[in-house]
C-alpha atoms as a PDB file:
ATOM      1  CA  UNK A   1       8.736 128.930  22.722  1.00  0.00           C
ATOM      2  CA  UNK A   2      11.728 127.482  24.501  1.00  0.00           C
ATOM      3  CA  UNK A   3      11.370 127.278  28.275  1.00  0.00           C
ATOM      4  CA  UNK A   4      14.688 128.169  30.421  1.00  0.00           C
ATOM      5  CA  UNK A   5      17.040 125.262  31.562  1.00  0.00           C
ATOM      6  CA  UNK A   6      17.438 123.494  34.825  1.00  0.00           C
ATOM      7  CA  UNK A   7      20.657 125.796  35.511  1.00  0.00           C
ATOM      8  CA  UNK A   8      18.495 128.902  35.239  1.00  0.00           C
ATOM      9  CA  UNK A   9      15.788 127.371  37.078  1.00  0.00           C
ATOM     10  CA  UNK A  10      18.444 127.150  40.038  1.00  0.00           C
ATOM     11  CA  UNK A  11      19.677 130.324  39.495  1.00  0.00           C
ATOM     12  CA  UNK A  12      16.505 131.912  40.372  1.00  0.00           C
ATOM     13  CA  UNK A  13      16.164 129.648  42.722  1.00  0.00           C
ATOM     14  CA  UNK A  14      19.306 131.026  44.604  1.00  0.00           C
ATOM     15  CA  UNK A  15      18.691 134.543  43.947  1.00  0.00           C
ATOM     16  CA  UNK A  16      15.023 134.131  45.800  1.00  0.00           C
ATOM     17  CA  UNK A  17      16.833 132.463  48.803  1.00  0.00           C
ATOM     18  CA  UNK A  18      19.776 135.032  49.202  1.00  0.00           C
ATOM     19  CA  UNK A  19      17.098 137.951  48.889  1.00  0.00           C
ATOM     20  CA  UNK A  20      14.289 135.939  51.273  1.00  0.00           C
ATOM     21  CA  UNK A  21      11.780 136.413  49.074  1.00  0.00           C
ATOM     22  CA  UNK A  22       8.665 134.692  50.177  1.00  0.00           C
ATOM     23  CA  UNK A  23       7.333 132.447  47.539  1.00  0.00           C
ATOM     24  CA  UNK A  24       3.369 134.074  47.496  1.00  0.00           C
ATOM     25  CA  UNK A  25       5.572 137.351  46.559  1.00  0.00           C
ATOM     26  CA  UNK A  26       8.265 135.216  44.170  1.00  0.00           C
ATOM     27  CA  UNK A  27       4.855 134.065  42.111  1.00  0.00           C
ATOM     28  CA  UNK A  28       3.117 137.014  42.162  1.00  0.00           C
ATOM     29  CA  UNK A  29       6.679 138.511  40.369  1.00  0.00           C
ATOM     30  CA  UNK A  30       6.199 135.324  38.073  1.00  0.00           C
ATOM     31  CA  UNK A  31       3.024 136.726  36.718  1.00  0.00           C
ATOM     32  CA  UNK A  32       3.784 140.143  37.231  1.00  0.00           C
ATOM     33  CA  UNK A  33       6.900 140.434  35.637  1.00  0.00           C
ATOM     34  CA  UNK A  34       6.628 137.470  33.311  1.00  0.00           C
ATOM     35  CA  UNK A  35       3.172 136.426  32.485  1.00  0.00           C
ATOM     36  CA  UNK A  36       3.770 133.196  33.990  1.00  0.00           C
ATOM     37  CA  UNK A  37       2.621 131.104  36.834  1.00  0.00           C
ATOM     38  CA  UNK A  38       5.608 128.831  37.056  1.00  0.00           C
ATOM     39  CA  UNK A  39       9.242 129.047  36.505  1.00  0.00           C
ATOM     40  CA  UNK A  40       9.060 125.791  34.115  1.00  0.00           C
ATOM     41  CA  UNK A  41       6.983 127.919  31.787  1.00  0.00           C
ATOM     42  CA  UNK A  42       9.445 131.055  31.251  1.00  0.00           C
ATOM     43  CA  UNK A  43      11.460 131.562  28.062  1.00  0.00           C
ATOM     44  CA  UNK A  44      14.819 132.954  28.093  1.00  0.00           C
ATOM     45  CA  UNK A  45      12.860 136.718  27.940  1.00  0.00           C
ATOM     46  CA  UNK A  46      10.942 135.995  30.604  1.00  0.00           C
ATOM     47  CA  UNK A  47      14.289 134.952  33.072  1.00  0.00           C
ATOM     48  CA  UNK A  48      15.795 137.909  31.501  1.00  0.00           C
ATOM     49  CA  UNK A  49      13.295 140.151  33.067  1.00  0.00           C
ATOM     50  CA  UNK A  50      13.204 138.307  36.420  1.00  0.00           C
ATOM     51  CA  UNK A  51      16.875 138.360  36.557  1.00  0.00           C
ATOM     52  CA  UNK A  52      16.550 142.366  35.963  1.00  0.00           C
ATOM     53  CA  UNK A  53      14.361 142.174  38.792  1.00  0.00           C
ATOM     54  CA  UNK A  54      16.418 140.066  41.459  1.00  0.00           C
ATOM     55  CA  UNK A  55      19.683 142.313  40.384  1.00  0.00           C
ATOM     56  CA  UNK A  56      17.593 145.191  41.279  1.00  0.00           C
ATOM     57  CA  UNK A  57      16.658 143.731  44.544  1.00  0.00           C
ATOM     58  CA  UNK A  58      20.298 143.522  45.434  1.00  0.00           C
ATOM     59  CA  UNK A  59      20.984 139.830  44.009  1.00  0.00           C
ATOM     60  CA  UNK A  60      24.416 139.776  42.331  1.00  0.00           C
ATOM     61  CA  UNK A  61      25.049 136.275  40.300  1.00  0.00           C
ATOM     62  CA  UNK A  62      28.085 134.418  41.563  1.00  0.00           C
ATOM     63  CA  UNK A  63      31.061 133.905  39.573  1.00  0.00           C
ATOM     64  CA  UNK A  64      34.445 131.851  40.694  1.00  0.00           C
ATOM     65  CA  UNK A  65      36.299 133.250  43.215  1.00  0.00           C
ATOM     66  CA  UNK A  66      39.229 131.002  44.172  1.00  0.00           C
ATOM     67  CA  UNK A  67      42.008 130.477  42.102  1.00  0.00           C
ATOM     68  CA  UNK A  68      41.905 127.725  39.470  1.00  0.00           C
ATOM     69  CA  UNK A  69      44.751 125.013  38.948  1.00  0.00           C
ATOM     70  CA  UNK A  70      44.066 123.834  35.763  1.00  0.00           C
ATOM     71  CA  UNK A  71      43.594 119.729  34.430  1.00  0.00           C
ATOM     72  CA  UNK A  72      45.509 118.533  36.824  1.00  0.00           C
ATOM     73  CA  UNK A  73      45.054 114.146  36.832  1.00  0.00           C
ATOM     74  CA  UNK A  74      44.392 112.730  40.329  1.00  0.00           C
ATOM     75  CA  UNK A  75      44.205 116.094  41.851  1.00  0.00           C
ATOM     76  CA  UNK A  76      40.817 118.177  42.899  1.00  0.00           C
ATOM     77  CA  UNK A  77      39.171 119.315  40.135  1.00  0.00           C
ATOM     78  CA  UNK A  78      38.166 123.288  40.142  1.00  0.00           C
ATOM     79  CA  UNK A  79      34.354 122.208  41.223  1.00  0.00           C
ATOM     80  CA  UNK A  80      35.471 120.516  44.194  1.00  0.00           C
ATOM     81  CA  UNK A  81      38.160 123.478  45.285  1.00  0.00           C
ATOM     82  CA  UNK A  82      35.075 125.908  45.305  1.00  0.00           C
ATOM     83  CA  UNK A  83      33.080 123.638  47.296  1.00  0.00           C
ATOM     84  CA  UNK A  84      35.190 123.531  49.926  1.00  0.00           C
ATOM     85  CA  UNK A  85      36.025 127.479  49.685  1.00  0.00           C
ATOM     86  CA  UNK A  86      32.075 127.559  49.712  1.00  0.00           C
ATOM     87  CA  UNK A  87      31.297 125.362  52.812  1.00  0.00           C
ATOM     88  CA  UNK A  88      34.212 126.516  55.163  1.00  0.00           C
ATOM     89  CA  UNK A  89      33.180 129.980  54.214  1.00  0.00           C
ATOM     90  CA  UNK A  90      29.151 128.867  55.582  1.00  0.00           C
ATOM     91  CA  UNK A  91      31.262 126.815  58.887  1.00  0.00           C
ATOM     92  CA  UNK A  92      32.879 129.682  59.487  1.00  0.00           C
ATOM     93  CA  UNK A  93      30.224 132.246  59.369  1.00  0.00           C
ATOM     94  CA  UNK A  94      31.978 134.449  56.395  1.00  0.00           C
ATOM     95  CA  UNK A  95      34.735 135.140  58.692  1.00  0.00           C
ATOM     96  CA  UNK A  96      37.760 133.465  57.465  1.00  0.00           C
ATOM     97  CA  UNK A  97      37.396 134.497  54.075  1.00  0.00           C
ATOM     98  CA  UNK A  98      40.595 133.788  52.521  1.00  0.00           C
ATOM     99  CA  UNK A  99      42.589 130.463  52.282  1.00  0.00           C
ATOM    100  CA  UNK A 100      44.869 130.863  54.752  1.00  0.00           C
ATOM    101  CA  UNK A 101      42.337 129.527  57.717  1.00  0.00           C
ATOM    102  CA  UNK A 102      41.246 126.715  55.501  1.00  0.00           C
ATOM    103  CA  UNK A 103      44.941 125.998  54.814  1.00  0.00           C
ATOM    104  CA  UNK A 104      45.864 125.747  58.434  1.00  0.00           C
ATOM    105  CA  UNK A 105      42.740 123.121  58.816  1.00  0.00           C
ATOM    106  CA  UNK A 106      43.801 121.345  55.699  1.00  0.00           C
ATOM    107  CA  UNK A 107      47.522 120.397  57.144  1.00  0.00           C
ATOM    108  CA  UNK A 108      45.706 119.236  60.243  1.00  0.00           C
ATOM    109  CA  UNK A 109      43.398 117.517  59.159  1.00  0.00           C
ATOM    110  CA  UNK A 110      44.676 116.153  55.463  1.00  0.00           C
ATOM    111  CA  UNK A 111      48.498 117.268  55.596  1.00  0.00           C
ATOM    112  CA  UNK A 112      48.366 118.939  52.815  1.00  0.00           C
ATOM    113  CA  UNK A 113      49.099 123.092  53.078  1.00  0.00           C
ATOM    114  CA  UNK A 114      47.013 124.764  50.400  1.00  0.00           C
ATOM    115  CA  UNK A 115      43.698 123.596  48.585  1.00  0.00           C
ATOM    116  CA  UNK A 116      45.815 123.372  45.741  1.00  0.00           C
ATOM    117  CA  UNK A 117      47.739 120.176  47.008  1.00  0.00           C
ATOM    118  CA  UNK A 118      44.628 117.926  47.515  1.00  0.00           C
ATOM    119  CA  UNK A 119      43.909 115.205  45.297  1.00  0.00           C
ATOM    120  CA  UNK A 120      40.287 114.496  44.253  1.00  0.00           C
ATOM    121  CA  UNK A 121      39.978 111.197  47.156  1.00  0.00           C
ATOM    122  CA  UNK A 122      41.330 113.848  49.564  1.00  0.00           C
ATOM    123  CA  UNK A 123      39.317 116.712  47.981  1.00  0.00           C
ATOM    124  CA  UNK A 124      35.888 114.485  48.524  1.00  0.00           C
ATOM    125  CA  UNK A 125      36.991 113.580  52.270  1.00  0.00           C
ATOM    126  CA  UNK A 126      37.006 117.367  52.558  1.00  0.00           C
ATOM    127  CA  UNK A 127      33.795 118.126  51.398  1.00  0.00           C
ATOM    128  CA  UNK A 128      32.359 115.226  53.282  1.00  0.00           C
ATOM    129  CA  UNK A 129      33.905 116.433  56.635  1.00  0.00           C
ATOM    130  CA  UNK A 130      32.916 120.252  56.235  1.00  0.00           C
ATOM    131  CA  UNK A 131      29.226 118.959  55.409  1.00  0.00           C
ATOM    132  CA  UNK A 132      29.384 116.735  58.277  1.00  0.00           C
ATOM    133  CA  UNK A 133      31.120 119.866  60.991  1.00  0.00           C
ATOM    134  CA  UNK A 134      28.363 122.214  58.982  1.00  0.00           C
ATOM    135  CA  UNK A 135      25.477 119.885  60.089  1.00  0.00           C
ATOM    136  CA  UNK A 136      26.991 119.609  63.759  1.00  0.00           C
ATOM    137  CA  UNK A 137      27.233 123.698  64.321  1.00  0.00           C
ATOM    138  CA  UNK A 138      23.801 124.026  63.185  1.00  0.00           C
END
């Protein structure tokens, strides 16, 4: 038997926060639904039926959602772009949902006019600074 991977383990992970399952009921679906007691223990049938189970719920698996640039050297690598999509969306509250908010805080704060322009020192200032403004709004 092969258990699941760390990625997977996350996965589920993330679907049981978005949904706010409680973790007595995210066992008892372990056991239930699995025949296990711990996620370490699944195989890949086992997160194949608990993945049935959360998309069922209502959990849909991310996938990207900003635009990718491609290899480019000494400029933000797709990881960091979605990031920073990620925590100005959670800053923001979901409102601002495209770029063009983000872009107008970019030229202020890194003169640079799209997400696209940043280079990866600038692209790691960014995520630093939205982590830090995240922590402050909270």
């Amino acid at each position: 038997m092969t258990t699941i991977s760390r990625n997977q383990r996350v996965l589920m992970k993330v679907a049981q926060r978005k949904l706010k399952i409680p973790d007595a009921a995210y066992r008892a679906a372990l056991v239930e639904i699995a025949g296990v007691t711990s996620s370490n223990e699944l195989d890949q049938e086992g997160f194949a039926a608990m993945m049935g189970w959360f998309q069922w719920l209502g959990f849909e698996p991310g996938s990207p959602r900003g635009q990718d640039y491609g290899q480019r050297p000494g400029m933000a690598s797709f990881a960091q772009l979605e990031l920073i999509r990620a925590l100005w969306a959670e800053f923001t509250g979901h409102v601002y949902s495209g770029d063009d908010e983000l872009g107008k805080w970019l030229l202020r704060t890194f003169k640079v006019s799209s997400l696209r322009f940043l280079t990866k020192a600038d692209a790691q200032k960014a995520i630093t600074a939205l982590k830090h403004m995240k922590a402050r709004a909270a």
